[in-house]
N, C-alpha and C. Protein backbone atom coordinates (compact mmCIF):
# COMPACT_ATOMS: atom_id res chain seq x y z
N UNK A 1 53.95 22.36 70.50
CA UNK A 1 55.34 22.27 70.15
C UNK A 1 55.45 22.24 68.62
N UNK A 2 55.99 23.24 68.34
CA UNK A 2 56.65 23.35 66.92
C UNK A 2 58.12 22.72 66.56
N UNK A 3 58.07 21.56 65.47
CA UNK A 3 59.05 21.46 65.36
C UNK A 3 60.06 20.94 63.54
N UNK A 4 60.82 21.15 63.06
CA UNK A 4 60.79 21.58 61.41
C UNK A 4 60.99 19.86 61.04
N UNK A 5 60.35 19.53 59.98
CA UNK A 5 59.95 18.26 59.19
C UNK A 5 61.15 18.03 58.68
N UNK A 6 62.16 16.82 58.90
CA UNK A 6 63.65 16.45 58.90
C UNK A 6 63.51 14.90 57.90
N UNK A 7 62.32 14.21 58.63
CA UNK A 7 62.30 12.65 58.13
C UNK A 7 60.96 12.51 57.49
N UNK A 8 61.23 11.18 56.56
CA UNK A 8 59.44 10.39 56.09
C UNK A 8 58.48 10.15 57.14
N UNK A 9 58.41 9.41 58.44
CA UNK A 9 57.82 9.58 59.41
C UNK A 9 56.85 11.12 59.55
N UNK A 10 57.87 12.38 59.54
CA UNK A 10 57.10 13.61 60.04
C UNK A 10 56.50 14.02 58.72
N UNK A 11 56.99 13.49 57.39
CA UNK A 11 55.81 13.92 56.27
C UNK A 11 54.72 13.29 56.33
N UNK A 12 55.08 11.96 56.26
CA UNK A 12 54.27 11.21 56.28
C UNK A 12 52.80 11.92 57.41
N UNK A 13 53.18 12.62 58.53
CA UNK A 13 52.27 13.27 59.48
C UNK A 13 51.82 14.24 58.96
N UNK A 14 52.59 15.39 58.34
CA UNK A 14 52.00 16.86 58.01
C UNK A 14 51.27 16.04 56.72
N UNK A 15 51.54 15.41 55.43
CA UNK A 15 50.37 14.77 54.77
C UNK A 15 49.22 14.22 54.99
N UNK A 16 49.30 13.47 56.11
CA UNK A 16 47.78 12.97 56.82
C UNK A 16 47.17 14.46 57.14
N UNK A 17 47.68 15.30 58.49
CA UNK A 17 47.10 16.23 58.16
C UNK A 17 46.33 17.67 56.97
N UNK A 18 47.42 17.13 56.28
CA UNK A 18 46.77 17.76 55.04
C UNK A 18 45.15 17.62 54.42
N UNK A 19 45.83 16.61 54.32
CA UNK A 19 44.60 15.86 53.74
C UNK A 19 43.35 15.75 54.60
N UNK A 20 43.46 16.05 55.85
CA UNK A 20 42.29 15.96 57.12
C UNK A 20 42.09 17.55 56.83
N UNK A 21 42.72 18.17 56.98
CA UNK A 21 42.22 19.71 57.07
C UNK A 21 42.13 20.14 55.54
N UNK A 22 42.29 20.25 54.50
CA UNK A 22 42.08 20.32 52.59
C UNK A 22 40.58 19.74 52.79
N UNK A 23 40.37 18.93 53.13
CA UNK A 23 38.87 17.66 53.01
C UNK A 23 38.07 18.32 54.04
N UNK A 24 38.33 18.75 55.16
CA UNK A 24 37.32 19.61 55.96
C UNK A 24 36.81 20.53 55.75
N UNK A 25 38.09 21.15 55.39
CA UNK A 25 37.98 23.17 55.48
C UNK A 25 37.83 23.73 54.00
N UNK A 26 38.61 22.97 53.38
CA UNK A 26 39.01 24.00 51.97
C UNK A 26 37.85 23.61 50.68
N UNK A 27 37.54 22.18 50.81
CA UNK A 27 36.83 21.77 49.90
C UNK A 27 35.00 22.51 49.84
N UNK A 28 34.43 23.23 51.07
CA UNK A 28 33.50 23.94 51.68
C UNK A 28 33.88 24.92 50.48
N UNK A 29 34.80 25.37 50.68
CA UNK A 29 35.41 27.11 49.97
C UNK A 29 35.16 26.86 48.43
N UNK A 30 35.91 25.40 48.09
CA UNK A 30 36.00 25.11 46.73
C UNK A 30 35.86 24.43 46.09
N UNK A 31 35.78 23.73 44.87
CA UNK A 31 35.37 22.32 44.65
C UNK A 31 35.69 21.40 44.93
N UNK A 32 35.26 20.14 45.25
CA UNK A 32 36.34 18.95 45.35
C UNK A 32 37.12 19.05 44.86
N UNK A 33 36.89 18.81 43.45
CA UNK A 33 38.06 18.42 42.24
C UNK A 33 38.82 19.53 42.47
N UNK A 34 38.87 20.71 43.25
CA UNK A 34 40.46 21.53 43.41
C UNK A 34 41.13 21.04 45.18
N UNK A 35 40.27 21.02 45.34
CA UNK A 35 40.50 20.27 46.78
C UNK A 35 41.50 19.30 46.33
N UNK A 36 40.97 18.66 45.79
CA UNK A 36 41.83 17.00 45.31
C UNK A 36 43.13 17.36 44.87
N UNK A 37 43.20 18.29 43.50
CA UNK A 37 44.02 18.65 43.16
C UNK A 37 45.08 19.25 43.86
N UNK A 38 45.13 20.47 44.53
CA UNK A 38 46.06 20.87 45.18
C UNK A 38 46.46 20.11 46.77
N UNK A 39 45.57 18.81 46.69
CA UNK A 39 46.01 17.65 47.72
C UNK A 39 47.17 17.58 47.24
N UNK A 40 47.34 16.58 46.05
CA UNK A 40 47.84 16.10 45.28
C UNK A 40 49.44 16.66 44.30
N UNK A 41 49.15 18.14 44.31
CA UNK A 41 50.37 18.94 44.18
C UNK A 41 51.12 19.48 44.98
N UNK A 42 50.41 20.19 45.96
CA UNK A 42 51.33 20.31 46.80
C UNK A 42 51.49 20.33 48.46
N UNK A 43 50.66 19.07 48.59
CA UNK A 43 49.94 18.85 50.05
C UNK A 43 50.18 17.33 50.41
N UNK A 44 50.82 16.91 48.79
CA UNK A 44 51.06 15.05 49.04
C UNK A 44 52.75 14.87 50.21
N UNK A 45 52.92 13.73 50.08
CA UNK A 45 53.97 12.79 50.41
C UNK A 45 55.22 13.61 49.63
N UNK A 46 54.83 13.22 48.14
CA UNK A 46 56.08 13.61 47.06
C UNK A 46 56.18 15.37 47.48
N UNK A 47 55.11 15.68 47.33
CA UNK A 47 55.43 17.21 47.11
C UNK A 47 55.98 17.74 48.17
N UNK A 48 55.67 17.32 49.51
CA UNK A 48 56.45 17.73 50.68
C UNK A 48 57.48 17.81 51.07
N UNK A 49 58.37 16.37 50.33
CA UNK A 49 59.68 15.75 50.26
C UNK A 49 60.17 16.78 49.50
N UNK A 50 59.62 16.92 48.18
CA UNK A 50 60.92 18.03 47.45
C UNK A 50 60.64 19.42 48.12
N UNK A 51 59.47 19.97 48.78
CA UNK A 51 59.85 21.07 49.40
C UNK A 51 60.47 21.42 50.37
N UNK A 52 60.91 20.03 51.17
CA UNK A 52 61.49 20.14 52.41
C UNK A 52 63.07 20.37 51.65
N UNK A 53 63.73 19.71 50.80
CA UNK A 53 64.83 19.20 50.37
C UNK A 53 65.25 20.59 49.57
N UNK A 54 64.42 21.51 49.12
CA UNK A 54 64.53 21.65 47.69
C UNK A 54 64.32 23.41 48.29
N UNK A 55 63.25 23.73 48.42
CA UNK A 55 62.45 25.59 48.19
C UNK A 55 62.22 25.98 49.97
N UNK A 56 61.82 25.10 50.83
CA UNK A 56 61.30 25.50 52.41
C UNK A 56 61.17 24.29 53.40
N UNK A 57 60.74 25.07 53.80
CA UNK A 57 60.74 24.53 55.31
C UNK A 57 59.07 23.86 56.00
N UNK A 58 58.70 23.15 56.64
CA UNK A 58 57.66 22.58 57.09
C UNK A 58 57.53 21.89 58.85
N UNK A 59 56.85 22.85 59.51
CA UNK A 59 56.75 22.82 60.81
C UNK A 59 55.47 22.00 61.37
N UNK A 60 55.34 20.86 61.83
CA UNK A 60 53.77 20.17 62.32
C UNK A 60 54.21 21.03 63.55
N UNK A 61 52.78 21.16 63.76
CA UNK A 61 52.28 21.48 65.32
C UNK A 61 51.66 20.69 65.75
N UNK A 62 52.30 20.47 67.37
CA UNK A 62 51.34 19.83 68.07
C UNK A 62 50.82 20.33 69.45
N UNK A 63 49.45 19.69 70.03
CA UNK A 63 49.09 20.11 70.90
C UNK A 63 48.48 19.01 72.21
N UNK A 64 48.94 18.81 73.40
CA UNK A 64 48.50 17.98 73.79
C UNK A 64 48.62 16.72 73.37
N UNK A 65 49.63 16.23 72.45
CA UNK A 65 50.16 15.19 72.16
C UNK A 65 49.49 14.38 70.64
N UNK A 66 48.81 15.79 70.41
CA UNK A 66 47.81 15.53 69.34
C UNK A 66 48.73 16.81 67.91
N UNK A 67 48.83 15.97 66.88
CA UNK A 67 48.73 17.17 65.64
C UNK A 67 47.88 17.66 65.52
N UNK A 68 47.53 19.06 65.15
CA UNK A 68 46.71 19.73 64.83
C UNK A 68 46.82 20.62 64.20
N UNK A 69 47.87 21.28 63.34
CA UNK A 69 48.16 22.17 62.32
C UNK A 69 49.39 21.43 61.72
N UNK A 70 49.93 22.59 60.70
CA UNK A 70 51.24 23.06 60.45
C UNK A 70 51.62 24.39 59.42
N UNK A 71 53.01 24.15 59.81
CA UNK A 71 53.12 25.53 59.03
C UNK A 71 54.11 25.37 58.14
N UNK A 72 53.93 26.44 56.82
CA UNK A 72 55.52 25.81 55.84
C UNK A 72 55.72 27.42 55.38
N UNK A 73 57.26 27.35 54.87
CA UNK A 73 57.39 28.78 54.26
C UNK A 73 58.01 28.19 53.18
N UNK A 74 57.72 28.76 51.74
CA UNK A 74 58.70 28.40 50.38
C UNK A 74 58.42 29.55 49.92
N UNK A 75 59.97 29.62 49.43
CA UNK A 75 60.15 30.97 48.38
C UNK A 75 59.58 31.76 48.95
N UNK A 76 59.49 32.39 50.54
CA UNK A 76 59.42 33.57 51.66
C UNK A 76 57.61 33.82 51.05
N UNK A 77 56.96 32.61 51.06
CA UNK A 77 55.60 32.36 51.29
C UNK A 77 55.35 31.98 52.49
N UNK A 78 54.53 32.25 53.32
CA UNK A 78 54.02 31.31 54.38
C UNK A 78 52.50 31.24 54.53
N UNK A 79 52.26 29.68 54.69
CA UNK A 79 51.08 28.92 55.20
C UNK A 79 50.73 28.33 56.35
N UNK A 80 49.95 28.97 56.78
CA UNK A 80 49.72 28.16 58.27
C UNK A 80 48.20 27.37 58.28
N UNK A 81 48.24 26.24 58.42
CA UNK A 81 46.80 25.17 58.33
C UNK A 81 46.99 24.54 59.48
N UNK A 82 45.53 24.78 60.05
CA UNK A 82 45.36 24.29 61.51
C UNK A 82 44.14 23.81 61.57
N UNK A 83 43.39 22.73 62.11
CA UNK A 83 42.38 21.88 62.21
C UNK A 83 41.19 22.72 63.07
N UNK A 84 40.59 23.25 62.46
CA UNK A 84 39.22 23.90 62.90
C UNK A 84 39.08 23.72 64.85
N UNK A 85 39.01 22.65 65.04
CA UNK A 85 38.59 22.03 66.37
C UNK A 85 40.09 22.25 67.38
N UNK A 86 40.40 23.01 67.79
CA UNK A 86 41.83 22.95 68.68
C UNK A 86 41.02 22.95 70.24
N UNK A 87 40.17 22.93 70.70
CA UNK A 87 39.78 22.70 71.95
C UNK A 87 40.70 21.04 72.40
């Protein structure tokens, strides 16, 4: 179930996931210290809030009652990050 990020509660979720899938997947690809960084810009709490409010949109997915991705579009970009393990 897809559904679009409205409250702090559901950032507060697509940020945890962030940060679970950036720290798994991306930091392999790239350094920590950019890992960290683009945590931190545009994968945090704050940064989510003004993109929800402000440039796009932000969709958690869930599966089985479990998060396991999400998706955002800003400025007719889109990202889709999904947790390696969906079994």
């Amino acid at each position: 179930m897809i559904i679009e990020v409205t409250d702090q509660r559901q950032i507060d979720i697509v940020a945890s996931l962030a940060k679970e899938i950036w720290t798994e997947c991306y930091t392999l690809l790239c350094a920590e210290i950019r890992s960290e960084y683009m945590l931190c810009t545009f994968q945090s709490k704050d940064a989510i809030s003004v993109q929800i409010h402000t440039e796009g949109v932000v969709f958690p997915h869930r599966r089985r009652r479990a998060y396991v991705g999400y998706l955002g579009a800003c400025n007719q970009r889109i990202r889709i990050v999904f947790k390696q393990n969906l079994h």
